[in-house]
N, C-alpha and C. Protein backbone atom coordinates (compact mmCIF):
# COMPACT_ATOMS: atom_id res chain seq x y z
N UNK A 1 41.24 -96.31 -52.06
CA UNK A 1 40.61 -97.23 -51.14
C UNK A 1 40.05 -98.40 -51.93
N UNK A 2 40.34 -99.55 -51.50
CA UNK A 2 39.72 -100.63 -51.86
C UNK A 2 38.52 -101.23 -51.44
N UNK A 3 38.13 -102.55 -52.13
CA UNK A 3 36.97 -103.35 -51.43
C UNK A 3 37.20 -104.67 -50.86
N UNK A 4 36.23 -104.98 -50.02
CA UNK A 4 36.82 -106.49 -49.68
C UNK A 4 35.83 -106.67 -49.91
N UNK A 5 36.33 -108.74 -50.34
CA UNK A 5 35.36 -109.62 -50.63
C UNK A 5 35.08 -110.80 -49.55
N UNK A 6 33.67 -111.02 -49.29
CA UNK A 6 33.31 -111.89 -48.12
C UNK A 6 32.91 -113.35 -48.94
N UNK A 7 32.94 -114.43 -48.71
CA UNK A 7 32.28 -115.79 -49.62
C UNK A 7 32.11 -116.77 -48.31
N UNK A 8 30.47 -116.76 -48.33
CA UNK A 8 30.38 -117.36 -47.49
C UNK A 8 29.71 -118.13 -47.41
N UNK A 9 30.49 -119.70 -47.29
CA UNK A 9 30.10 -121.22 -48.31
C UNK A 9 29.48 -121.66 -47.44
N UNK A 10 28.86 -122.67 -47.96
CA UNK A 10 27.92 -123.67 -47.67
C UNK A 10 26.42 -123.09 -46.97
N UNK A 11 25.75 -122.13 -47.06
CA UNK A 11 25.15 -121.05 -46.49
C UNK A 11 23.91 -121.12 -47.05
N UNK A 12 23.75 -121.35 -48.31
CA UNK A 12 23.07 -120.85 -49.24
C UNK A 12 21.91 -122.01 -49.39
N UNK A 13 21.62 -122.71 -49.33
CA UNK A 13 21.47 -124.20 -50.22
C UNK A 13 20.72 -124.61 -48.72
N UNK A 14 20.56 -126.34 -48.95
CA UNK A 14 19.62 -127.08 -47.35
C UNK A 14 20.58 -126.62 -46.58
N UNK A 15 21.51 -125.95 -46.12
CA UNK A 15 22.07 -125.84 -44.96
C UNK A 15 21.48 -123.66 -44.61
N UNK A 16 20.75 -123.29 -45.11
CA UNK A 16 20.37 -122.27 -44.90
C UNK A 16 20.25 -121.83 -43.48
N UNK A 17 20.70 -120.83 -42.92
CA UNK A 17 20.76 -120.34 -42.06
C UNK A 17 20.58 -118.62 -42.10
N UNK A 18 19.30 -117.94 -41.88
CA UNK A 18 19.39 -116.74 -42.13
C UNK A 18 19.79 -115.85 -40.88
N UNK A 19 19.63 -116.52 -39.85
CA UNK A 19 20.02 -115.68 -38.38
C UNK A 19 21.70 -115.47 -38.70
N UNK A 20 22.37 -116.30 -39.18
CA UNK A 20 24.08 -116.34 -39.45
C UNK A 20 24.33 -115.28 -40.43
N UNK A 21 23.14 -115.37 -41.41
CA UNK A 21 23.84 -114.54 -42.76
C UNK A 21 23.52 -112.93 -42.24
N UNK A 22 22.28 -112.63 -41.13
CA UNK A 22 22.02 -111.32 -40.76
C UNK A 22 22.85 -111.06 -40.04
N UNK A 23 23.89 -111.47 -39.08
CA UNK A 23 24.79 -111.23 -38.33
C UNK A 23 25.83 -110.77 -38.97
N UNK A 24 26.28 -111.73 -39.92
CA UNK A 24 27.22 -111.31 -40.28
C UNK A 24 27.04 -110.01 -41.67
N UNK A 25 25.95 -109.63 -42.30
CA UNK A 25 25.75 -108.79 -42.99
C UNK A 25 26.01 -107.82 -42.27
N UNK A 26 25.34 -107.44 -40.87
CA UNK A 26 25.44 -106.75 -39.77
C UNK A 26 26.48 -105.96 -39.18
N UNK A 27 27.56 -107.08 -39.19
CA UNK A 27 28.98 -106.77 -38.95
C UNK A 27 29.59 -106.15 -39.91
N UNK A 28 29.42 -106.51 -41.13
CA UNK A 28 30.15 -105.95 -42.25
C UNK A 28 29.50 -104.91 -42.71
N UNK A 29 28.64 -104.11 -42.42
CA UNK A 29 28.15 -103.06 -42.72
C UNK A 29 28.67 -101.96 -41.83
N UNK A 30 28.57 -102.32 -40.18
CA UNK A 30 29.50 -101.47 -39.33
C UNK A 30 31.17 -100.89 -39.78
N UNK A 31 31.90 -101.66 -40.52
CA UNK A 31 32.94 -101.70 -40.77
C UNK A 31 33.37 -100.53 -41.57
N UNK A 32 34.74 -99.93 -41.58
CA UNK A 32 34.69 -98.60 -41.98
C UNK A 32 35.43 -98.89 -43.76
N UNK A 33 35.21 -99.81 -44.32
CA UNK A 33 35.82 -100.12 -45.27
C UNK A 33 34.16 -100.67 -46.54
N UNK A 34 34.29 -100.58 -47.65
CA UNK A 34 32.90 -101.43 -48.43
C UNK A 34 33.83 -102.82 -48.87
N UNK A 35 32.90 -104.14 -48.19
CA UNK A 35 32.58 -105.02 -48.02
C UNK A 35 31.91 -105.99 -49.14
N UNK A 36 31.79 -106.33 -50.09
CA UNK A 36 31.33 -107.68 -51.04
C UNK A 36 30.97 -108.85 -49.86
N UNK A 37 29.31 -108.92 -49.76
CA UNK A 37 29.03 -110.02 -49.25
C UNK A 37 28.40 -111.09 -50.03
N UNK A 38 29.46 -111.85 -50.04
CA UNK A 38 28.51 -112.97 -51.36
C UNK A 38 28.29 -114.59 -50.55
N UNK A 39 26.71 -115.31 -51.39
CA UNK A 39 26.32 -116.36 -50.56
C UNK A 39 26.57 -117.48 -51.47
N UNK A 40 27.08 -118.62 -50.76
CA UNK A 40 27.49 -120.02 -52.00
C UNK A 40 26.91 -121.00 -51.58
N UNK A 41 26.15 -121.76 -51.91
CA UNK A 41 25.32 -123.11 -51.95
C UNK A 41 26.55 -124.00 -51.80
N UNK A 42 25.97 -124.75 -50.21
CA UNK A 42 26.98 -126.28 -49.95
C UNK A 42 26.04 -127.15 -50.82
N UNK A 43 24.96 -127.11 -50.91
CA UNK A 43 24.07 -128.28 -51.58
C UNK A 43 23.26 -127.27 -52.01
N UNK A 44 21.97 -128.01 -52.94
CA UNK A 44 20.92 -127.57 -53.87
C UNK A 44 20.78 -125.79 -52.92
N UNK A 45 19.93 -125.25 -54.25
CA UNK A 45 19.72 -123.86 -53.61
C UNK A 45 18.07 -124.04 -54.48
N UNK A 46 16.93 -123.38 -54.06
CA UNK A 46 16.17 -122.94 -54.23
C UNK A 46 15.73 -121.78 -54.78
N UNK A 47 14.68 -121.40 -55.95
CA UNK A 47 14.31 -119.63 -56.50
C UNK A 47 13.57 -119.48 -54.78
N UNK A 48 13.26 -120.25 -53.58
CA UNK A 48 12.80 -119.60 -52.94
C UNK A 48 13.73 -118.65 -51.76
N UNK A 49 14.49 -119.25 -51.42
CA UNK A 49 15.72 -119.11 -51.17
C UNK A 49 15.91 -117.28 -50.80
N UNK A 50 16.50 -117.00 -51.74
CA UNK A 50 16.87 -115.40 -52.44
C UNK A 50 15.75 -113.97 -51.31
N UNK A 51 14.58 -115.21 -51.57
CA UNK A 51 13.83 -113.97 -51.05
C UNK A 51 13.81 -113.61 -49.39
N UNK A 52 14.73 -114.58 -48.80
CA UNK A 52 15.02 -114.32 -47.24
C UNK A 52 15.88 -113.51 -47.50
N UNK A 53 16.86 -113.52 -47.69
CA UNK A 53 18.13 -113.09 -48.01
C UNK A 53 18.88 -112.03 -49.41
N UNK A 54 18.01 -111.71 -49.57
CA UNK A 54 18.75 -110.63 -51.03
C UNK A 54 18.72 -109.05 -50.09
N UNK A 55 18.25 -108.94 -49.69
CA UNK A 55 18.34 -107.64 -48.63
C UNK A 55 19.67 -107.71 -47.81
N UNK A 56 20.55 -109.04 -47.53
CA UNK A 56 21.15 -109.26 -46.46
C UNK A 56 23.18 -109.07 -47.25
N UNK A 57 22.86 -109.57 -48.63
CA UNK A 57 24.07 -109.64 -49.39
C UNK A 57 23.95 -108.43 -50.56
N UNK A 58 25.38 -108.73 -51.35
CA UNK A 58 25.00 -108.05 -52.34
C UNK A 58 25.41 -109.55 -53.58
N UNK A 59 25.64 -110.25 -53.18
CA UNK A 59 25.19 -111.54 -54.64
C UNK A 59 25.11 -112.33 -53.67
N UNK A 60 25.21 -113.46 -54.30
CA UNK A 60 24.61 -115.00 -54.60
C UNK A 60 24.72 -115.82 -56.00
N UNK A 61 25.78 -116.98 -55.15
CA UNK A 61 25.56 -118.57 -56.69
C UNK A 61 24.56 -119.12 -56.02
N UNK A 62 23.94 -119.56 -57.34
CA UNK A 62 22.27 -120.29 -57.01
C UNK A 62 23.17 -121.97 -57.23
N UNK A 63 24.72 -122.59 -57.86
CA UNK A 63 24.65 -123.78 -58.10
C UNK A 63 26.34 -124.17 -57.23
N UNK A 64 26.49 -125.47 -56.72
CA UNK A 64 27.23 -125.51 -56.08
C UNK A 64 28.85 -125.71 -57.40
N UNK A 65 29.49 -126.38 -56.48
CA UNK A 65 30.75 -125.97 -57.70
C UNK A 65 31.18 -127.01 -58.46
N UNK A 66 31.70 -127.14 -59.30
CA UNK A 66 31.73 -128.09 -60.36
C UNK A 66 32.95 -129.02 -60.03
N UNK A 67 32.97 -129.91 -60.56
CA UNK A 67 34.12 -131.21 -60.24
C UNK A 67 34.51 -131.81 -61.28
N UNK A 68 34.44 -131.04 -62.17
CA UNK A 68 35.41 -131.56 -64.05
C UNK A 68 34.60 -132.94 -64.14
N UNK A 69 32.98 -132.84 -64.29
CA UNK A 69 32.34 -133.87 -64.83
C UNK A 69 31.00 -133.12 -65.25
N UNK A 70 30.74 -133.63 -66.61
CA UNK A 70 29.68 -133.69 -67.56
C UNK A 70 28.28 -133.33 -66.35
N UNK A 71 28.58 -134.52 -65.05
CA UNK A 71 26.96 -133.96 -64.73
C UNK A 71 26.89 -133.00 -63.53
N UNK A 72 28.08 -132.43 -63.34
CA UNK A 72 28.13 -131.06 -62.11
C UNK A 72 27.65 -129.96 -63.49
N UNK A 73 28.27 -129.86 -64.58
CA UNK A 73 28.01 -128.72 -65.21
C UNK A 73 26.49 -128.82 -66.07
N UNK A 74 26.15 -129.85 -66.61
CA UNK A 74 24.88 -130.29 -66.81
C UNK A 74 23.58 -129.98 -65.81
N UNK A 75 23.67 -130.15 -64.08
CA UNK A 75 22.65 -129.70 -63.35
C UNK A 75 23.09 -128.55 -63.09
N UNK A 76 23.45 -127.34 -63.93
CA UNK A 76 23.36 -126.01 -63.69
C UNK A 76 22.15 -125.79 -64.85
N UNK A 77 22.12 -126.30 -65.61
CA UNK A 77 21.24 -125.77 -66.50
C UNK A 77 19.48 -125.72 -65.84
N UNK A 78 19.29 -126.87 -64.57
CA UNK A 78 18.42 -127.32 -64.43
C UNK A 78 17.76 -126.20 -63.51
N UNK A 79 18.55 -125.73 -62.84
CA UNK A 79 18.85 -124.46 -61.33
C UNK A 79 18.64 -123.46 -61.90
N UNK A 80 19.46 -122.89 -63.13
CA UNK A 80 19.47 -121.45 -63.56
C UNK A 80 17.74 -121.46 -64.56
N UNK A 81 17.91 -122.37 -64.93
CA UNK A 81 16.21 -122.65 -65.35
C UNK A 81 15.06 -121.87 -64.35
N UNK A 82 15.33 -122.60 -63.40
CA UNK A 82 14.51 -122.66 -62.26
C UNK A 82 14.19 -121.08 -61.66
N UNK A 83 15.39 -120.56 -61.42
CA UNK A 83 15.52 -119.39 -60.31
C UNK A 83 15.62 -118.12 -61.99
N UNK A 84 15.79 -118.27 -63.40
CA UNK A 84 15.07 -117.71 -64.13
C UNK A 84 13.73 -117.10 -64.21
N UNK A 85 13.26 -118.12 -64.15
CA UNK A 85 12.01 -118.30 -64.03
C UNK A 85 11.20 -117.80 -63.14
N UNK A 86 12.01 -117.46 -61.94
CA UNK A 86 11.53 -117.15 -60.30
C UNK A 86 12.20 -116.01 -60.61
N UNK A 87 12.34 -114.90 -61.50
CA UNK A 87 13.19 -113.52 -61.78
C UNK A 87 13.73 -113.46 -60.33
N UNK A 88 14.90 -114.33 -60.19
CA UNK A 88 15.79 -114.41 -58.90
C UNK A 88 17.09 -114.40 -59.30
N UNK A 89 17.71 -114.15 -60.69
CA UNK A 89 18.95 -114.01 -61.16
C UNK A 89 19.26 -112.63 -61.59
N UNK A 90 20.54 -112.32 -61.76
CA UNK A 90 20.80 -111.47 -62.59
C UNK A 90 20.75 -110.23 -61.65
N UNK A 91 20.61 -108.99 -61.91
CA UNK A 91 20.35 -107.67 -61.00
C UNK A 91 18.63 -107.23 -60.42
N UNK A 92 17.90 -108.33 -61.09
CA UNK A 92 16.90 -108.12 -60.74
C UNK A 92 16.47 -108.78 -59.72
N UNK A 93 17.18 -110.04 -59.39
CA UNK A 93 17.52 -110.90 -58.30
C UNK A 93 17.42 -110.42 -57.32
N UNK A 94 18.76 -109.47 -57.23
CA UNK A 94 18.80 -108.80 -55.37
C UNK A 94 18.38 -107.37 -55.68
């Protein structure tokens, strides 16, 4: 038996929506198969962020996605700083 994987963009970040992400956690828990629910930032994400939502997934990217330039991969450093700091990464995260 396998797993499936869920990615579910733009979610994460100012477009946050937690009534969407409980629904659909919801659904995929009913399901007779195990499920990967992961959350992706359309824009900025917050260390505050995580704490609606780490009960609801099993990961989360805290930075949106890169575009083969110096300053998409440069403001990751600024984010993973951040949500470090807020012990919101890593396994201790969710």
């Amino acid at each position: 038996m396998g797993c499936g994987f869920v990615k579910h963009d733009c979610i994460f970040g100012d477009d946050l929506n937690v009534n969407e992400i409980t629904i659909v956690s919801e659904v995929l828990k009913e399901l007779d198969c195990p499920i990967l629910y992961s959350l992706s930032p359309g824009t900025s994400a917050t260390p505050t962020i995580p704490k609606d939502v780490s009960s609801l997934v099993n990961m989360y990217m805290i930075t949106g996605d890169d575009w083969d330039t110096w300053g998409d991969v440069s403001a990751h450093f600024n984010v993973s700083r951040a949500f470090a700091a807020a012990h919101m990464i890593g396994d201790k995260g969710l």
